[in-house]
Protein backbone atom coordinates (compact mmCIF):
# COMPACT_ATOMS: atom_id res chain seq x y z
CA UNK A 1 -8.73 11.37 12.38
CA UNK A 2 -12.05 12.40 11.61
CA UNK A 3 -14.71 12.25 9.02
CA UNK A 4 -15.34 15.64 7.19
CA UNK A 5 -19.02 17.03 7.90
CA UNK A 6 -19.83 15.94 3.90
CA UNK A 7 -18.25 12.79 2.07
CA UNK A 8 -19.50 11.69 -1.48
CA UNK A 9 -21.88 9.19 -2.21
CA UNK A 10 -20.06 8.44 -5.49
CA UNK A 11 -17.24 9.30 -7.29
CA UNK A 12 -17.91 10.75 -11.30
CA UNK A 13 -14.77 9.98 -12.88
CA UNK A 14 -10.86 9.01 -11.62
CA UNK A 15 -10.41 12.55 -11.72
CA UNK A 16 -12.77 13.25 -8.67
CA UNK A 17 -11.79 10.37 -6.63
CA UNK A 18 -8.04 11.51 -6.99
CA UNK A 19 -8.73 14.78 -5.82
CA UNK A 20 -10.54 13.73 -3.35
CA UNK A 21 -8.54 10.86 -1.84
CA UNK A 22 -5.63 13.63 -1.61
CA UNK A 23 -7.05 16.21 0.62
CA UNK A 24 -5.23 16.18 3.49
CA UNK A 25 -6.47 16.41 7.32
CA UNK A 26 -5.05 18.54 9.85
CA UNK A 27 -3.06 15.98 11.62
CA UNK A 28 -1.34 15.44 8.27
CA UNK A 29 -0.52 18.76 7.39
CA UNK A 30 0.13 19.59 10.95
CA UNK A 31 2.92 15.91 11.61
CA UNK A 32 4.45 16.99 8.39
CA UNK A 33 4.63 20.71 9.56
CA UNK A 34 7.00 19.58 12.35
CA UNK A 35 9.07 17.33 9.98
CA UNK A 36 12.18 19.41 8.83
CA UNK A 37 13.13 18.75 5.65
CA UNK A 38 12.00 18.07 1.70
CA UNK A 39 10.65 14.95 0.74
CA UNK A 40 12.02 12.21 -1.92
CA UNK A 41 9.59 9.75 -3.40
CA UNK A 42 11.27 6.58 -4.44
CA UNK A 43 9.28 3.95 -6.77
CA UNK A 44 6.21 6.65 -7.48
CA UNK A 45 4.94 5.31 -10.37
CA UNK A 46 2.77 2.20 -8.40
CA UNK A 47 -0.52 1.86 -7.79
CA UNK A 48 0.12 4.14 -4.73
CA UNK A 49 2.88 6.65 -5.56
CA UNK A 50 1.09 8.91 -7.59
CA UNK A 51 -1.89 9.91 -4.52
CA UNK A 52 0.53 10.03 -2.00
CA UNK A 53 3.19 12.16 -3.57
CA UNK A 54 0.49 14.44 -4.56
CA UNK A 55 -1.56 14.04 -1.24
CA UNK A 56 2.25 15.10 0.66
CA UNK A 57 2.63 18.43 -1.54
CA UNK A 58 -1.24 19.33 -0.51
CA UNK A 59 0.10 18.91 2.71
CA UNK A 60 3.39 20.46 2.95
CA UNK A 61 3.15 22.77 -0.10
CA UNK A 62 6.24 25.06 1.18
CA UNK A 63 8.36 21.22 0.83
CA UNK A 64 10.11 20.19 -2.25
CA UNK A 65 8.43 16.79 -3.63
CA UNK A 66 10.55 14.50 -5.52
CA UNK A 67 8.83 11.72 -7.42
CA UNK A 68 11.22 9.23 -8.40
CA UNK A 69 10.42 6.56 -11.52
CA UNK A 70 10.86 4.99 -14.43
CA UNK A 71 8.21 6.43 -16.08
CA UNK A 72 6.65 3.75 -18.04
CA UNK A 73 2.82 4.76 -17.60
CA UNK A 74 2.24 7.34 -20.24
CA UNK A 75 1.75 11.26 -19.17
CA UNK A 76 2.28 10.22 -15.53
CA UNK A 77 5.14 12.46 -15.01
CA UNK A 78 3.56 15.10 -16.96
CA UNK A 79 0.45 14.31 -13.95
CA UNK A 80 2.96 15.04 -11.35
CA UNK A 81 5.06 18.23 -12.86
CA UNK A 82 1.13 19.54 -12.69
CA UNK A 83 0.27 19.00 -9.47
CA UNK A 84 3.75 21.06 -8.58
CA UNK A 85 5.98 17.66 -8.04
CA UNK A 86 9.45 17.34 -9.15
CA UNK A 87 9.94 14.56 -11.16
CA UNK A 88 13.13 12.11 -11.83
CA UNK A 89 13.60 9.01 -14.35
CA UNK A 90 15.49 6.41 -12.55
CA UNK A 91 15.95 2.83 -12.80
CA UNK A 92 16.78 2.02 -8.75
CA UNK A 93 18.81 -0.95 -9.99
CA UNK A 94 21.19 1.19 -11.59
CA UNK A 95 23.37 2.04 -8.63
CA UNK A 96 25.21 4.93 -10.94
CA UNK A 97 21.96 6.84 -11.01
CA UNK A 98 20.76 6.11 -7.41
CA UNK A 99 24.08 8.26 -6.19
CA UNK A 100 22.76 10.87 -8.73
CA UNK A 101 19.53 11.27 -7.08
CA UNK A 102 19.45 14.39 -4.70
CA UNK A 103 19.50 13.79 -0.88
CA UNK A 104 17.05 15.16 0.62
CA UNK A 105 15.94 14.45 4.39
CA UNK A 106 13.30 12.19 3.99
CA UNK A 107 12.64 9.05 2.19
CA UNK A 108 9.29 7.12 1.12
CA UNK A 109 10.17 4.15 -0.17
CA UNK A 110 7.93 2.38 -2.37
CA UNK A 111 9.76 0.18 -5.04
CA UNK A 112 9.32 -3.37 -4.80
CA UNK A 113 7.62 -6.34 -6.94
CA UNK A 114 5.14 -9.00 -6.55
CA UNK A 115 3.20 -10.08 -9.56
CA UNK A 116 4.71 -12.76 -12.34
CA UNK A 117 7.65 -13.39 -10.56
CA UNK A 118 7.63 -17.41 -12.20
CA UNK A 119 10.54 -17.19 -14.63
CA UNK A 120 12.43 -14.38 -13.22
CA UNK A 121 12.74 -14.74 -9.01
CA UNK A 122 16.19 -13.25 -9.63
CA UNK A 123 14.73 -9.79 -10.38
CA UNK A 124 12.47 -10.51 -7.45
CA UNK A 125 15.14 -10.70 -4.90
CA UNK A 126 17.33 -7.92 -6.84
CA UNK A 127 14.28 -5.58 -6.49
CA UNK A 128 12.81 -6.63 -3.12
CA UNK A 129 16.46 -7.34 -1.15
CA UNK A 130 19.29 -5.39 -3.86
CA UNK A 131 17.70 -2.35 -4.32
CA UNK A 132 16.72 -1.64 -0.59
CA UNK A 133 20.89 -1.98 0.22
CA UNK A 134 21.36 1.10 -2.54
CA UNK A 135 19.09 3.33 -1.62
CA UNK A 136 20.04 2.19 2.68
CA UNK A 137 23.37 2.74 2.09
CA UNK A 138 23.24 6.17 0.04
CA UNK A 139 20.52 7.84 1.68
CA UNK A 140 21.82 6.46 5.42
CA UNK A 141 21.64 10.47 7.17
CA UNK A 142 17.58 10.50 5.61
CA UNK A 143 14.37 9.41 7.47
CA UNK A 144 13.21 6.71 5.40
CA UNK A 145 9.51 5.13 5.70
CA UNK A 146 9.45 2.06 3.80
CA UNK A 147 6.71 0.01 2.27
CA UNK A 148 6.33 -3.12 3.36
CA UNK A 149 3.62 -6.25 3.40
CA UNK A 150 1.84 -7.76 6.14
CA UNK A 151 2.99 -10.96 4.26
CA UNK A 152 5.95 -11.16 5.90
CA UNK A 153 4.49 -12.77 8.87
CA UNK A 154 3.29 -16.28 8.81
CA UNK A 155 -0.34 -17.74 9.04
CA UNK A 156 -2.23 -16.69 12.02
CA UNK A 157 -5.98 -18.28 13.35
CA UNK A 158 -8.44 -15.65 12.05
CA UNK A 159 -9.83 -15.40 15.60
CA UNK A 160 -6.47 -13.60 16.76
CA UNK A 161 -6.91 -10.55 16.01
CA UNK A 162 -3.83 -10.29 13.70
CA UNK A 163 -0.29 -10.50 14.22
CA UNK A 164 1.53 -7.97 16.00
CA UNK A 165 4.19 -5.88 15.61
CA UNK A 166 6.40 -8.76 17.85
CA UNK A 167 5.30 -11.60 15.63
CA UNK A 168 8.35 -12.62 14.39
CA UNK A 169 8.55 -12.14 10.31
CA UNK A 170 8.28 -15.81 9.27
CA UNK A 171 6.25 -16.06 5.91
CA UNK A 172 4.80 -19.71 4.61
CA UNK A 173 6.70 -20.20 1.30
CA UNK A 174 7.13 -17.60 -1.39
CA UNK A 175 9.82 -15.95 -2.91
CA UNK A 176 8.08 -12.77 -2.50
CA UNK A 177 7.44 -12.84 0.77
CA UNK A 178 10.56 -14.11 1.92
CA UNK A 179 12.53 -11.19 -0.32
CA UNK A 180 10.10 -8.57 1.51
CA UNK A 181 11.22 -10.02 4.61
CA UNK A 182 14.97 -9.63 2.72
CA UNK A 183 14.06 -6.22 2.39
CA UNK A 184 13.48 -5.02 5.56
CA UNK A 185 16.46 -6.30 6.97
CA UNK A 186 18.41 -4.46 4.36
CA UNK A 187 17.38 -1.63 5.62
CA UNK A 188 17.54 -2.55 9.58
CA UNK A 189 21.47 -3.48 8.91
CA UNK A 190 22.32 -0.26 7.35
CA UNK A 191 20.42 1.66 10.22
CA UNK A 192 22.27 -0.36 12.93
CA UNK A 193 25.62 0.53 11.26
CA UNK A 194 24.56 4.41 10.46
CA UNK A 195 21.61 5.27 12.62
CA UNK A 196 19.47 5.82 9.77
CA UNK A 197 16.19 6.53 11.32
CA UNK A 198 13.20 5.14 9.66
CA UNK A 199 9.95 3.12 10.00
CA UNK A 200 8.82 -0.16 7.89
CA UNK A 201 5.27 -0.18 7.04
CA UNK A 202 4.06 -3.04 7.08
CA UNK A 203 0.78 -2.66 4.47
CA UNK A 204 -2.71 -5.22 3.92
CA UNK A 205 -4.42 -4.00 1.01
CA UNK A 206 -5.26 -0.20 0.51
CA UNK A 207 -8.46 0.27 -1.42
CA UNK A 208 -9.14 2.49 -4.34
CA UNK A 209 -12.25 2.33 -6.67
CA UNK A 210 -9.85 1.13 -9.75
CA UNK A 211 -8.05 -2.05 -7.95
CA UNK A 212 -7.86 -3.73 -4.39
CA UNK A 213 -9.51 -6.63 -2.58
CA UNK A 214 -13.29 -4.80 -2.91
CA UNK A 215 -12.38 -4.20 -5.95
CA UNK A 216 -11.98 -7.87 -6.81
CA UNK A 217 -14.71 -9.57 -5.45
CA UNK A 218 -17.12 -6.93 -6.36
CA UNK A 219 -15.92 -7.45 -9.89
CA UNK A 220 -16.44 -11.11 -9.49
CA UNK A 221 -20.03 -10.68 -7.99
CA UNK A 222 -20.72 -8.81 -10.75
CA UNK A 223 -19.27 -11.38 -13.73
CA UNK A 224 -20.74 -14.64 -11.96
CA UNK A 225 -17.25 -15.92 -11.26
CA UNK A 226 -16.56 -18.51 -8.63
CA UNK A 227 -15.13 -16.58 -4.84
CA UNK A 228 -12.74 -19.27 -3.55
CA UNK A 229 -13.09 -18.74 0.05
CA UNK A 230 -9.99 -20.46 1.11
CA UNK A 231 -8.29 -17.26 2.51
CA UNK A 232 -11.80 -16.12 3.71
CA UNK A 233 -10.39 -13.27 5.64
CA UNK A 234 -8.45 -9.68 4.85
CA UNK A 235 -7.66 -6.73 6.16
CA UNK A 236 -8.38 -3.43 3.96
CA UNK A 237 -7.68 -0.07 4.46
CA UNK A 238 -8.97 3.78 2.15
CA UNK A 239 -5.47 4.55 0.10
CA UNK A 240 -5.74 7.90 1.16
CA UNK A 241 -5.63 6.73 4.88
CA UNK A 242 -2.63 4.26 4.09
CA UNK A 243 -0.63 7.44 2.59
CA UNK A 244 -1.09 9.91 5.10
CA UNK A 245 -0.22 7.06 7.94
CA UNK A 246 2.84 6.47 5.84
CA UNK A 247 3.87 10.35 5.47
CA UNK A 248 3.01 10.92 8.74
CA UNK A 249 5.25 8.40 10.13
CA UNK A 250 8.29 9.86 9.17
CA UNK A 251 7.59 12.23 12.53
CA UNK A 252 7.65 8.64 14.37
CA UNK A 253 11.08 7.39 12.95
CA UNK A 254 13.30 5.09 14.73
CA UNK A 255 16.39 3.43 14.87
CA UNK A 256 16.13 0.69 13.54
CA UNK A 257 13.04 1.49 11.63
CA UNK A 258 10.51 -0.34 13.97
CA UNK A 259 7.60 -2.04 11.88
CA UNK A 260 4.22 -0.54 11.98
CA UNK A 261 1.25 -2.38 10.80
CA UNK A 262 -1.07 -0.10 8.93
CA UNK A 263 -4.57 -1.22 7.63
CA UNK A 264 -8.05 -1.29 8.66
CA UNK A 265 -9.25 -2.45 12.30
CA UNK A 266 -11.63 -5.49 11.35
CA UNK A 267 -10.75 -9.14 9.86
CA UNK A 268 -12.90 -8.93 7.34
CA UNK A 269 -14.91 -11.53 5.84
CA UNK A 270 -14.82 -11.98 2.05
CA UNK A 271 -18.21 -14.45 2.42
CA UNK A 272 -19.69 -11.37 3.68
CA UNK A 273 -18.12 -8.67 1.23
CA UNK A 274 -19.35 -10.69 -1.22
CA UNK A 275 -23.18 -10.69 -0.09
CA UNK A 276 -22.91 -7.09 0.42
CA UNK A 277 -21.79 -6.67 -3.38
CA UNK A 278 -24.58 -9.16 -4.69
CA UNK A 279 -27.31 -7.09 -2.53
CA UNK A 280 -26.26 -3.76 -3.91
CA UNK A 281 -25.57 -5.57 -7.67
CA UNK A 282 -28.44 -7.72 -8.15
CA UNK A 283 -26.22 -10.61 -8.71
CA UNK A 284 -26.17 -13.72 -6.47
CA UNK A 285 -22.50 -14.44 -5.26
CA UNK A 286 -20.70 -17.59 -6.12
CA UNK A 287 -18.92 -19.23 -4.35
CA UNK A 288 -16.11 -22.16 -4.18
CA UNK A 289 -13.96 -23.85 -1.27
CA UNK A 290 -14.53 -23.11 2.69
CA UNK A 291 -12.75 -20.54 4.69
CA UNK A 292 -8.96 -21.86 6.02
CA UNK A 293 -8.93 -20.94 9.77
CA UNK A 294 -5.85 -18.87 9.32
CA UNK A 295 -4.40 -16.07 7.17
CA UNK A 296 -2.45 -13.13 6.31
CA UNK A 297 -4.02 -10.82 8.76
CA UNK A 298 -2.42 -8.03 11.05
CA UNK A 299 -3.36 -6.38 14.02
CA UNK A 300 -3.30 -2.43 14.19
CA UNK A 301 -3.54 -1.22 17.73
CA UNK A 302 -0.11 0.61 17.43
CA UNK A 303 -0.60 2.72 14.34
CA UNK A 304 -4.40 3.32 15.67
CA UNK A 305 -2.60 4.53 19.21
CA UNK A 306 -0.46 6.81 17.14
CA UNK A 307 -2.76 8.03 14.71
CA UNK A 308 -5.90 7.11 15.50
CA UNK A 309 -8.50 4.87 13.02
CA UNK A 310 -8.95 5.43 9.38
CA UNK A 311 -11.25 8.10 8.30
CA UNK A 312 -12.88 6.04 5.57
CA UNK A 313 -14.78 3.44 6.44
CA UNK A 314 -15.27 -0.21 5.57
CA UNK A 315 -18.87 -0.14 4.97
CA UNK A 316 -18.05 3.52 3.15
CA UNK A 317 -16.00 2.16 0.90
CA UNK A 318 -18.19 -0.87 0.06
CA UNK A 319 -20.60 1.35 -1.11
CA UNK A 320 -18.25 3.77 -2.79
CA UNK A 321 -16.80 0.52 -4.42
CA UNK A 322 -19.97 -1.11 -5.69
CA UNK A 323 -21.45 2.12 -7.23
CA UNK A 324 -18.01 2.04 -8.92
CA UNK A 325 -18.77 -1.44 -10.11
CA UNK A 326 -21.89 -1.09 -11.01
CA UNK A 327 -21.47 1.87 -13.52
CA UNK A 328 -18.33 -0.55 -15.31
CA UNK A 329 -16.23 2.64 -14.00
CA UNK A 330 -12.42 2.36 -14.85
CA UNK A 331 -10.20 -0.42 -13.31
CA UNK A 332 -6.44 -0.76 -13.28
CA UNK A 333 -6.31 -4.70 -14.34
CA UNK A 334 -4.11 -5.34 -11.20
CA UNK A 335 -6.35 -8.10 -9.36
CA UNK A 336 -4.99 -8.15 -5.89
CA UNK A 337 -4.80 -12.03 -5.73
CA UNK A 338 -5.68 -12.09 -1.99
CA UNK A 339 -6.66 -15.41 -2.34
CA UNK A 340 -3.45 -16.92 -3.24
CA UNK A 341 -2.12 -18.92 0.15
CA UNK A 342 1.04 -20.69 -2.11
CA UNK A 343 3.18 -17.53 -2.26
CA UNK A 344 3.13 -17.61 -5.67
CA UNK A 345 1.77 -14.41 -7.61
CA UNK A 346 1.28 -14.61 -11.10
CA UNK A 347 1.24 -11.81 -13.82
CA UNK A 348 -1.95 -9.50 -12.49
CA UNK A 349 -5.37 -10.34 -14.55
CA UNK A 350 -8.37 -9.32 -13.48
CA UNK A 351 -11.32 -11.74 -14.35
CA UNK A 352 -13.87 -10.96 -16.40
């Protein structure tokens, strides 16, 4: 993939950056060209369904796009039925309405939950493990891409590049975690009894203006708020380069759906990010705890092999993220909470 001969030094309002973070490239347009079949968007009303539904109709606007939701967020379905996106109410743990949905021959799958699971890990495991045996199961002659987390593997020194593809999925403790892992072998037994082809995605934190790791501590720098630097190190990748890896993988299916780590290529240092932001903010970072010599951290020399590096880059979006910041531009409220090591997410709050 690469750059386009102009990119934007800033972004003047969410409508702008959506637009632009759902322009597709050629190698998009032309994977998705050679994928036969419509395209059915399962859990599309996330932080990520809405750009990449849209960014896959930009791309294949011949296909039929089928967001599928619940529909909570206000308008968003009217958003979609706009951009020329079918759209579908669903609750995915309502098994009745899951046969209802129409089967078309590819799957993203993006359903799943993370935040304030304290007080109700049953819904965690019925959403993260449950769910993923419905839609397996009904939608078993589909390609299906699904989202996963780099969380799934355990610890690893921050000098190793990353775990691999053959690290084997053994989180530190965490419901969450442990249902993602739950997940993905829902769908692996369902392919090794059908042949359902597929591909598990195995995602460390895509970046958009509103919410994401940048996000974070450049919101922090900003407020004076103490950076624990305990998980010191991330990996971050442009939203628009996580969707079109994850559309375009549905031309690399397998079965089983082999895991493919998608993010950025450099462990990056939130010390640094931090300086960075207080440079550009004319704040001076604070800071709290020492950096743990290991984290969540992935390595992506397979999905770079098979598609090449992100188009955006890191220092690109730092700047793109602290001009954001610095105008007190619009955020989502979802604070990533990278810096959790328990396994234990809390309700989302951003600090301010």
């Amino acid at each position: 993939m690469t750059e386009p001969t102009s990119w934007p030094t800033r972004f003047a309002d969410e409508g702008e950056l959506e637009d632009f973070m759902t322009v597709p490239d050629g190698a998009l347009v032309a994977d998705l060209a050679r994928v036969e079949g419509d395209i059915l968007v399962l859990g599309a009303g996330g932080k990520m369904g809405p750009t990449l539904a849209r960014l896959a109709k930009r791309a294949a606007p011949t296909k039929r796009i089928v967001a599928v939701a619940r529909f909570s967020q206000p308008r968003l379905a009217e958003r979609l039925t706009g951009w020329g996106i079918e759209t579908i109410a669903c609750d995915l743990l309502d098994r009745e309405a899951v046969a209802r949905l129409p089967r078309l021959a590819n799957v993203i799958y993006m359903a799943g939950r993370k935040f304030g699971e304290q007080g109700s890990l049953d819904l965690t495991w019925a959403l993260n493990v449950l769910v993923p045996g419905y839609i397996a199961a009904t939608f078993r002659e589909a390609r299906i891409v699904v989202f996963s987390t780099g969380c799934v593997y355990p610890f690893v020194p921050v000098t190793s590049g990353g775990a691999t593809e053959t690290t084997p999925a053994t989180p530190p403790p965490g419901d969450y975690a442990n249902s993602c892992v739950g997940r993905e072998r829902a769908f692996e037994f369902f392919a090794n009894r059908h042949g359902t082809l597929g591909r598990l995605i195995r995602l460390n934190y895509a970046i958009d203006m509103r919410y994401g790791v940048l996000h974070d501590v450049a919101r922090k720098v900003m407020a004076g708020t103490a950076i624990n630097l305990t998980a010191g190190h991330v990996n971050v990748i442009w939203q628009g380069d996580a969707n079109a890896f994850a559309l375009r993988a549905l031309g690399h299916s397998t079965s089983p759906p082999a895991p493919l780590n998608v993010s950025g290529p450099e462990t990056v240092s939130i010390r640094t990010l931090a300086t960075h932001f207080g440079e550009r903010l004319g704040k001076k970072p604070v800071f709290a705890g020492q950096e743990a010599a290991t984290g969540w951290l992935v390595n992506t020399t397979a999905c770079a092999t098979l598609f090449g590096y992100p188009r955006v880059s890191l220092g690109r979006m730092i700047d793109w993220v602290g001009d954001w910041v610095a105008r007190d531009m619009p955020s989502l409220g979802k604070a990533t909470q990278y810096e959790v090591r328990s396994g234990v997410f809390t309700a989302p709050k951003l600090e301010s």
